[in-house]
Protein backbone atom coordinates (compact mmCIF):
# COMPACT_ATOMS: atom_id res chain seq x y z
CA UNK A 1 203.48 -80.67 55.33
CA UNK A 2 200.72 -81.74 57.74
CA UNK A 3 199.51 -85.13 56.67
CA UNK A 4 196.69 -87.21 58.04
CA UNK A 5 195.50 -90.50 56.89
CA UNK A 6 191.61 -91.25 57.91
CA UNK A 7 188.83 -92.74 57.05
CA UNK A 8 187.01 -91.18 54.04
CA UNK A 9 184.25 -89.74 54.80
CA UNK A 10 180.50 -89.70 52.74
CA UNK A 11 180.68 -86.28 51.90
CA UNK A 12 184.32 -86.71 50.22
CA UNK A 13 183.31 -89.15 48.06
CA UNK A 14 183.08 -86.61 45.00
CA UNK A 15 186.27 -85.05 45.75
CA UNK A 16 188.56 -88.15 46.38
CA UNK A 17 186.74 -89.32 42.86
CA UNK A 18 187.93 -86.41 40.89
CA UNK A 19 191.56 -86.94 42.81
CA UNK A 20 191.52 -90.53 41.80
CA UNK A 21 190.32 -90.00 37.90
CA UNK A 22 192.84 -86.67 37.54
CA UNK A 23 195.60 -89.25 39.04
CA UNK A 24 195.39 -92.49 37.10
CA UNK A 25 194.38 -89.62 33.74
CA UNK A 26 197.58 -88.00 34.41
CA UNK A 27 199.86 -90.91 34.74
CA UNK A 28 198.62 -92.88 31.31
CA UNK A 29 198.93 -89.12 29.71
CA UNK A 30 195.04 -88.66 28.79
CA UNK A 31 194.97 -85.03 27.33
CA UNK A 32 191.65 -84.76 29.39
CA UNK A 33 193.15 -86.85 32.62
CA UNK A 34 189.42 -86.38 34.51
CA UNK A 35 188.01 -88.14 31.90
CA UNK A 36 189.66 -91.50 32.76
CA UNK A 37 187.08 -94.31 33.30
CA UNK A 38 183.90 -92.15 31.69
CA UNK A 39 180.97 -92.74 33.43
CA UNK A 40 181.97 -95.61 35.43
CA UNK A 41 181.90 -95.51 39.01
CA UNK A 42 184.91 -97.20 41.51
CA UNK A 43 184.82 -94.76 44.39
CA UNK A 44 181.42 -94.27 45.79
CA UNK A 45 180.27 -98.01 45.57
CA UNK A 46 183.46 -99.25 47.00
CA UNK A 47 182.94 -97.09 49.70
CA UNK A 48 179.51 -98.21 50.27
CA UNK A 49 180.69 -101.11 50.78
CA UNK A 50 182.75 -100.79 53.67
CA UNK A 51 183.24 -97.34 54.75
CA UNK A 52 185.53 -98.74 57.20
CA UNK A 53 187.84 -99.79 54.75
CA UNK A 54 188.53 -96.59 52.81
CA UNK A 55 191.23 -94.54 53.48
CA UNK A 56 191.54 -90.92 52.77
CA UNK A 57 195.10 -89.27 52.82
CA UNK A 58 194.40 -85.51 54.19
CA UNK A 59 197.61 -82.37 53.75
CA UNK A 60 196.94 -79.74 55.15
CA UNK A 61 193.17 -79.81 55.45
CA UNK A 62 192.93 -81.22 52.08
CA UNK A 63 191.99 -84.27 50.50
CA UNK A 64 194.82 -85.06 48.24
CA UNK A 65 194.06 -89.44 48.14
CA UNK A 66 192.81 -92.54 49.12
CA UNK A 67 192.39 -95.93 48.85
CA UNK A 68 190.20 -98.75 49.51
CA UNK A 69 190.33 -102.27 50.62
CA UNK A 70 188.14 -105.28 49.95
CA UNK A 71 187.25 -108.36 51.48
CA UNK A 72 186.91 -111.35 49.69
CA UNK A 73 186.91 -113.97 53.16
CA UNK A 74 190.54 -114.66 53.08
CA UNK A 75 191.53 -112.74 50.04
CA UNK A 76 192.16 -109.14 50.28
CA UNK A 77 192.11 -106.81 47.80
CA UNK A 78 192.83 -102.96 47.33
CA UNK A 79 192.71 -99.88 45.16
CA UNK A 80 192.01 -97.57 43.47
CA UNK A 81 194.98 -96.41 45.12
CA UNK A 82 195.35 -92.62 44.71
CA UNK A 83 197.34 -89.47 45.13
CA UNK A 84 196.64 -85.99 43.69
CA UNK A 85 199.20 -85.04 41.11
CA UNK A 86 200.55 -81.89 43.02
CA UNK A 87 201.71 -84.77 45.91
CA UNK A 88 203.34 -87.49 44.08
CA UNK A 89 206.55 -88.50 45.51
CA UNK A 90 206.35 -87.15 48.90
CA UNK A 91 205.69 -91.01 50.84
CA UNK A 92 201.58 -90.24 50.15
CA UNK A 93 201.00 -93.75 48.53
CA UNK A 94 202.65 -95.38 51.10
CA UNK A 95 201.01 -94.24 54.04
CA UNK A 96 197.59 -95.48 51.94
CA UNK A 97 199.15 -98.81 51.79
CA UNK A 98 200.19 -99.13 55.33
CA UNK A 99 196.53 -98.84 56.09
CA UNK A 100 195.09 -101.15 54.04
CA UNK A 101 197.74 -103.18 55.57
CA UNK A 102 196.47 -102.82 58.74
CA UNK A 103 193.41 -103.72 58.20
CA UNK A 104 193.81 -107.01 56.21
CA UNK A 105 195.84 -107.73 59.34
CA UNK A 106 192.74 -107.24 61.35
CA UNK A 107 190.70 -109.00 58.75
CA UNK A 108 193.06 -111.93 59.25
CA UNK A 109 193.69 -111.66 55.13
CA UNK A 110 195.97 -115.08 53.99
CA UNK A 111 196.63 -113.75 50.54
CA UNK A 112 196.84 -110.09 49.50
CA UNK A 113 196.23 -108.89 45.56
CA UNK A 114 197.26 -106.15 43.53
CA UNK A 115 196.72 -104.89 39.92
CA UNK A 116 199.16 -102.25 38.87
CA UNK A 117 200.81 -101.50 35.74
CA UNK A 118 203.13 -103.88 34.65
CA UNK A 119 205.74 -101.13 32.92
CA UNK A 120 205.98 -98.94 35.74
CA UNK A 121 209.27 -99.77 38.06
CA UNK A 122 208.07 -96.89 40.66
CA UNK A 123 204.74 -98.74 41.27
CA UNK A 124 206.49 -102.35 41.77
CA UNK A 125 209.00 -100.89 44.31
CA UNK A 126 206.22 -99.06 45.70
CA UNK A 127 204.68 -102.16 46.15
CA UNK A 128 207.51 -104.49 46.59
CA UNK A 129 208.29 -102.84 50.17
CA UNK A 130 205.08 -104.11 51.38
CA UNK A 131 205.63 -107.72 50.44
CA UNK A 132 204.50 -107.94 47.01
CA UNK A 133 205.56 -109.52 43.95
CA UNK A 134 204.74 -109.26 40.42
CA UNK A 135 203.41 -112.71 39.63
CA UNK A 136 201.53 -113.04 36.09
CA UNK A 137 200.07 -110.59 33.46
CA UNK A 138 196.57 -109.83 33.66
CA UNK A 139 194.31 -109.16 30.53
CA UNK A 140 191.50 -106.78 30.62
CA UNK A 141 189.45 -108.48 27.49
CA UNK A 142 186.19 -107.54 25.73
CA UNK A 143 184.34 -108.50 23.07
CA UNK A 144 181.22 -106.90 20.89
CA UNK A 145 177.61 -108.50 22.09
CA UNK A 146 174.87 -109.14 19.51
CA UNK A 147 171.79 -106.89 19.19
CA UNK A 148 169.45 -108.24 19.45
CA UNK A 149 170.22 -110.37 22.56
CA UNK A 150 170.69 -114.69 21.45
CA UNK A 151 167.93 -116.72 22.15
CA UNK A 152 169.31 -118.48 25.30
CA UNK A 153 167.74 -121.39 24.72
CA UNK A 154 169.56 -122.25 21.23
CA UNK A 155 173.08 -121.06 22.99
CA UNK A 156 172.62 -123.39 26.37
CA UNK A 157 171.16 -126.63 26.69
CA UNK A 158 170.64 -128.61 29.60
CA UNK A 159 172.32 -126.01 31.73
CA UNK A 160 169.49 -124.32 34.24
CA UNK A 161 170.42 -121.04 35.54
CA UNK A 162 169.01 -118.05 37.54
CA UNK A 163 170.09 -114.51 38.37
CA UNK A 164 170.44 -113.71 41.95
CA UNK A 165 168.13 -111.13 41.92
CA UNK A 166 165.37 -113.44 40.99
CA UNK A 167 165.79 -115.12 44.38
CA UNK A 168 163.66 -114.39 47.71
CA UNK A 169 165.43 -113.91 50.56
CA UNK A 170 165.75 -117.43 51.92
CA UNK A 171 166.61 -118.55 48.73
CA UNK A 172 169.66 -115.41 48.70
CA UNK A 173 171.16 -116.61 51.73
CA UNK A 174 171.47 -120.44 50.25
CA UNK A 175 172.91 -119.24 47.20
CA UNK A 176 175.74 -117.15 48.85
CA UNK A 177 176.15 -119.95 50.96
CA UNK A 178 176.74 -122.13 47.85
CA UNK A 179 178.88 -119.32 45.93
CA UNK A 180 181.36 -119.33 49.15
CA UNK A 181 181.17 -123.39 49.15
CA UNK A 182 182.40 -123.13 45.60
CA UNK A 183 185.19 -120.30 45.78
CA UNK A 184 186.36 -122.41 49.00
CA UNK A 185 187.02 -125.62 46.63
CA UNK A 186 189.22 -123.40 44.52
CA UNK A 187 191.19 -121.36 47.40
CA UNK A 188 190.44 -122.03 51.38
CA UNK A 189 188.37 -119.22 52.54
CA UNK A 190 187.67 -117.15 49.39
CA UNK A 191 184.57 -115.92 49.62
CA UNK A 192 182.83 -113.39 47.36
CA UNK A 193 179.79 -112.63 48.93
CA UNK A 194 180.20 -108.83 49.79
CA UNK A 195 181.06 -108.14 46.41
CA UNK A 196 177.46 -110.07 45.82
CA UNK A 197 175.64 -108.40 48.44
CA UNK A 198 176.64 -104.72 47.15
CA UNK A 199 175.71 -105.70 43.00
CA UNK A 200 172.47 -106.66 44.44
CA UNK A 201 172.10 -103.87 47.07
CA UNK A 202 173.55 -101.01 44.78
CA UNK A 203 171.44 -102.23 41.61
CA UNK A 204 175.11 -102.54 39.75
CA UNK A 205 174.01 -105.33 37.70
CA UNK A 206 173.32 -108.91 39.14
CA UNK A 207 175.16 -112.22 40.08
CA UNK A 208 174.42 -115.02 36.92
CA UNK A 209 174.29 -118.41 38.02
CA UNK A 210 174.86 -121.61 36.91
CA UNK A 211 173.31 -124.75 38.13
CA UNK A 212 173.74 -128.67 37.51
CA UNK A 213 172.60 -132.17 39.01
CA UNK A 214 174.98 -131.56 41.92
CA UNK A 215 174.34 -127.78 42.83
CA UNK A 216 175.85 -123.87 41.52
CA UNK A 217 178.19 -125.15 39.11
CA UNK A 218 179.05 -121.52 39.01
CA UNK A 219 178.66 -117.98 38.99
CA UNK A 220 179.07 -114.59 37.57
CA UNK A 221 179.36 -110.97 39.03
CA UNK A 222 178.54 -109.06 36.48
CA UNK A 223 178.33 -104.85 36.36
CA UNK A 224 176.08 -103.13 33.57
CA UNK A 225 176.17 -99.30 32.15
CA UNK A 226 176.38 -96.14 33.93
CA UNK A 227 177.11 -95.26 37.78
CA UNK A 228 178.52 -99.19 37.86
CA UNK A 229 182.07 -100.11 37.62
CA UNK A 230 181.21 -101.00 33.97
CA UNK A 231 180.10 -97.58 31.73
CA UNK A 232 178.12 -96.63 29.69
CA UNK A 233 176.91 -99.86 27.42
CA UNK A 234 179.68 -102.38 28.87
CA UNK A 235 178.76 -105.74 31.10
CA UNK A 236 181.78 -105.96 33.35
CA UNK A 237 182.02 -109.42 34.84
CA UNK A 238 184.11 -108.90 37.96
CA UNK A 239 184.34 -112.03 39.63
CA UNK A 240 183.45 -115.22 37.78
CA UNK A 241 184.39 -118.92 38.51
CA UNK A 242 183.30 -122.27 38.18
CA UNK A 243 183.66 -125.73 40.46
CA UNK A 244 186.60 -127.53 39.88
CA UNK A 245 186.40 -130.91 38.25
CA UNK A 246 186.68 -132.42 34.74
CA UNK A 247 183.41 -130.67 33.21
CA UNK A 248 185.46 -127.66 34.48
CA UNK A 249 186.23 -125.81 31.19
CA UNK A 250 182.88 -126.82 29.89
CA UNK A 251 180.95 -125.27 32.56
CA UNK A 252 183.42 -122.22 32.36
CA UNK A 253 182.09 -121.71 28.18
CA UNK A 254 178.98 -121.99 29.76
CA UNK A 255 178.64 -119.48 31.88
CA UNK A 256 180.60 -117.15 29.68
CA UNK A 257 177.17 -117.76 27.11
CA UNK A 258 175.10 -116.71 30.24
CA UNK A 259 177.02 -113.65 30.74
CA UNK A 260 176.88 -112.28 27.12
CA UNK A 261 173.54 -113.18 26.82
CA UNK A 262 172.81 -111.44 30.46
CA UNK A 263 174.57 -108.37 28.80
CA UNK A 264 172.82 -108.49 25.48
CA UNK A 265 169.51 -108.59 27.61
CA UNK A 266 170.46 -105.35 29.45
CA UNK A 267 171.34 -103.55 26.05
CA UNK A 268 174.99 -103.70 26.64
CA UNK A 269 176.74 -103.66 23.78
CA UNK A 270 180.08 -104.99 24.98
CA UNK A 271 181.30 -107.72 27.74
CA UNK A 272 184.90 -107.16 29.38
CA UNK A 273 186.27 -109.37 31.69
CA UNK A 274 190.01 -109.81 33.29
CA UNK A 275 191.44 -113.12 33.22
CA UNK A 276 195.28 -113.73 35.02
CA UNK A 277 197.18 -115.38 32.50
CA UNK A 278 197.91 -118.36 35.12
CA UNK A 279 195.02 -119.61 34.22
CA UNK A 280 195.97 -120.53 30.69
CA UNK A 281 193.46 -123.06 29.95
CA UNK A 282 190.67 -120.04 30.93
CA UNK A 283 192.57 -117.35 28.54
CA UNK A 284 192.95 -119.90 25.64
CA UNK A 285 189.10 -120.36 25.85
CA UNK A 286 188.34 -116.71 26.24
CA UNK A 287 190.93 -115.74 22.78
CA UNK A 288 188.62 -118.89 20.87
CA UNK A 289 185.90 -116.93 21.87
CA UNK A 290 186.67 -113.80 20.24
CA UNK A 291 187.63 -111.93 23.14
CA UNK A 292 190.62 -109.20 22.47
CA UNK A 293 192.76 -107.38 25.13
CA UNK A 294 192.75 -104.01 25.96
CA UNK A 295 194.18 -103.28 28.77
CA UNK A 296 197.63 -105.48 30.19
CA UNK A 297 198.47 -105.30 34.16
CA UNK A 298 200.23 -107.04 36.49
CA UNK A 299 198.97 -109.12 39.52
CA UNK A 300 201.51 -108.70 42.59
CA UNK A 301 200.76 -111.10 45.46
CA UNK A 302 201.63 -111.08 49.34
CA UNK A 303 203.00 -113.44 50.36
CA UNK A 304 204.94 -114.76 46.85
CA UNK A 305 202.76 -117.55 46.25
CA UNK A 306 200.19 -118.95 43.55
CA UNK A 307 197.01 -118.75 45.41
CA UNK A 308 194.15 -119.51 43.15
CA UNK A 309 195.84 -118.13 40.10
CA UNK A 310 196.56 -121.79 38.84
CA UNK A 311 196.45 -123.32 35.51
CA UNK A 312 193.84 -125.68 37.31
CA UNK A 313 191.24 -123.16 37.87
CA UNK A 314 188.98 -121.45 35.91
CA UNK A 315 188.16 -117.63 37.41
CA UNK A 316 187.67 -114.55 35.93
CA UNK A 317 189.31 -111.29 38.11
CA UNK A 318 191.35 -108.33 37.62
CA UNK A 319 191.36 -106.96 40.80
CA UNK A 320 191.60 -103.80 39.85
């Protein structure tokens, strides 16, 4: 077996999709496996991203995998990792891994994130020889949103917000100035402005703000409908924190109102978020609210340590 791990290239973007959806289809047992996900979209906007930071795994002359790493400042994340059916077990995986690896390395990455399953032994030792550890559970949550849309005004009060594509450009830059400021407060260097950037850039969705007296009290990545990492009539919000600070758990409710009411507006008809059961306070909130899991992974972390998934903070992530 000649293997080859490369960049992936524009023009493999359809094939490593249909590796990645036949994978993760086959492994849950999905009598269609290709059908895994529906019309949502991981592949071709994560690449667009970054194209330096996806990862194609090539036997042969054919493209059997990949995977693809983001950077959130100094928080790196990765996946979908991949490998074609036909090739599981022969080291594939890990090969993908050791790239991503690499380049966090290069990206000078403090803390590395996972999401995997949190029943599967062969993906935690998989994982596990890289430095990772399975930390807490992570719950993929949804819940139904009205039709029509709330009036905003009668669900919010006193709480101004914008979108971020109802910003000019000078007005842009402050506000992912002021998102980084904020993710800072909760981990040192976090910083979620690529994943802003592409929403915006890629027409994914939008970015829902929330302002007080003192400044962006907090925001909201959110995805809507087809060709987005959300599908058909789902909001996906994924990224979402507020500042830290007594008012905290408040402000969190808050912006949770501005994201079903963003989703209502677009004609979604559901809103699913992930929240890491570290940060209880945030989950407890999200179950009052009517929200009901669907989906149960596990975060792994390199190195072993909390960073930001704390009882203190209030975030919304899957990183799947």
């Amino acid at each position: 077996m000649n293997l080859s791990i490369r960049l992936l290239q524009k023009n493999e973007l359809t094939i490593a999709d249909d590796v990645f959806r036949l994978a993760f289809g086959t492994f849950i047992g999905l009598p269609q496996p290709r059908d895994f996900l529906g019309d949502a979209s991981y592949i071709a906007n994560r690449w667009q991203m970054d194209p330096t930071a996806a990862f194609a795994a090539e036997v042969d002359g054919k493209l059997v995998g990949s995977n693809i790493a983001a950077n959130w400042g100094s928080v790196g994340t990765f996946g979908p990792l991949s490998v074609h059916p036909d090739y599981w077990n022969q080291k594939i995986a890990q090969q993908l891994v050791e790239a991503v690896i690499t380049r966090f390395t290069q990206w000078g990455i403090q803390q590395a994130g996972l999401f995997t399953f949190p029943n599967s032994p062969k993906h935690h030792a998989l994982y596990q020889k890289f430095g990772f550890y399975p930390r807490f559970l992570t719950f993929i949550m949804a819940k139904e949103l009205p039709s029509p849309p709330p009036d905003l005004a009668a669900t919010v009060t006193n709480s101004p917000s914008t979108k971020f594509s109802g910003l000019n450009s000078q007005q842009q830059a402050d506000c992912l100035k002021a998102c980084a400021q904020l993710t800072d407060a909760i981990y040192s260097g976090l910083d979620l402005s690529r994943e802003i950037e592409a929403v915006h850039s890629q027409n994914l969705g939008d970015t829902v703000l929330l302002w007080d007296d003192t400044g962006l009290a907090g925001f909201a990545i959110c995805h809507c409908g087809t060709g987005s990492e959300a599908g058909s009539n789902v909001c996906y919000v994924k990224f979402a924190a507020v500042r830290p600070g007594l008012t905290a758990g408040e402000q969190f409710e808050t912006l949770l109102t501005l994201c079903e009411t963003y989703g209502a507006n677009q004609n979604m008809r559901r809103l699913v978020a992930g929240v890491n059961t570290s940060h209880d306070e945030a989950y407890r909130r999200m179950v009052d609210r009517q929200y009901r899991t669907e989906i149960v992974g596990v975060a792994m972390h390199r190195p072993n340590d909390s960073g930001y998934n704390r009882a203190d903070v209030f975030v919304l992530d899957d990183w799947r």
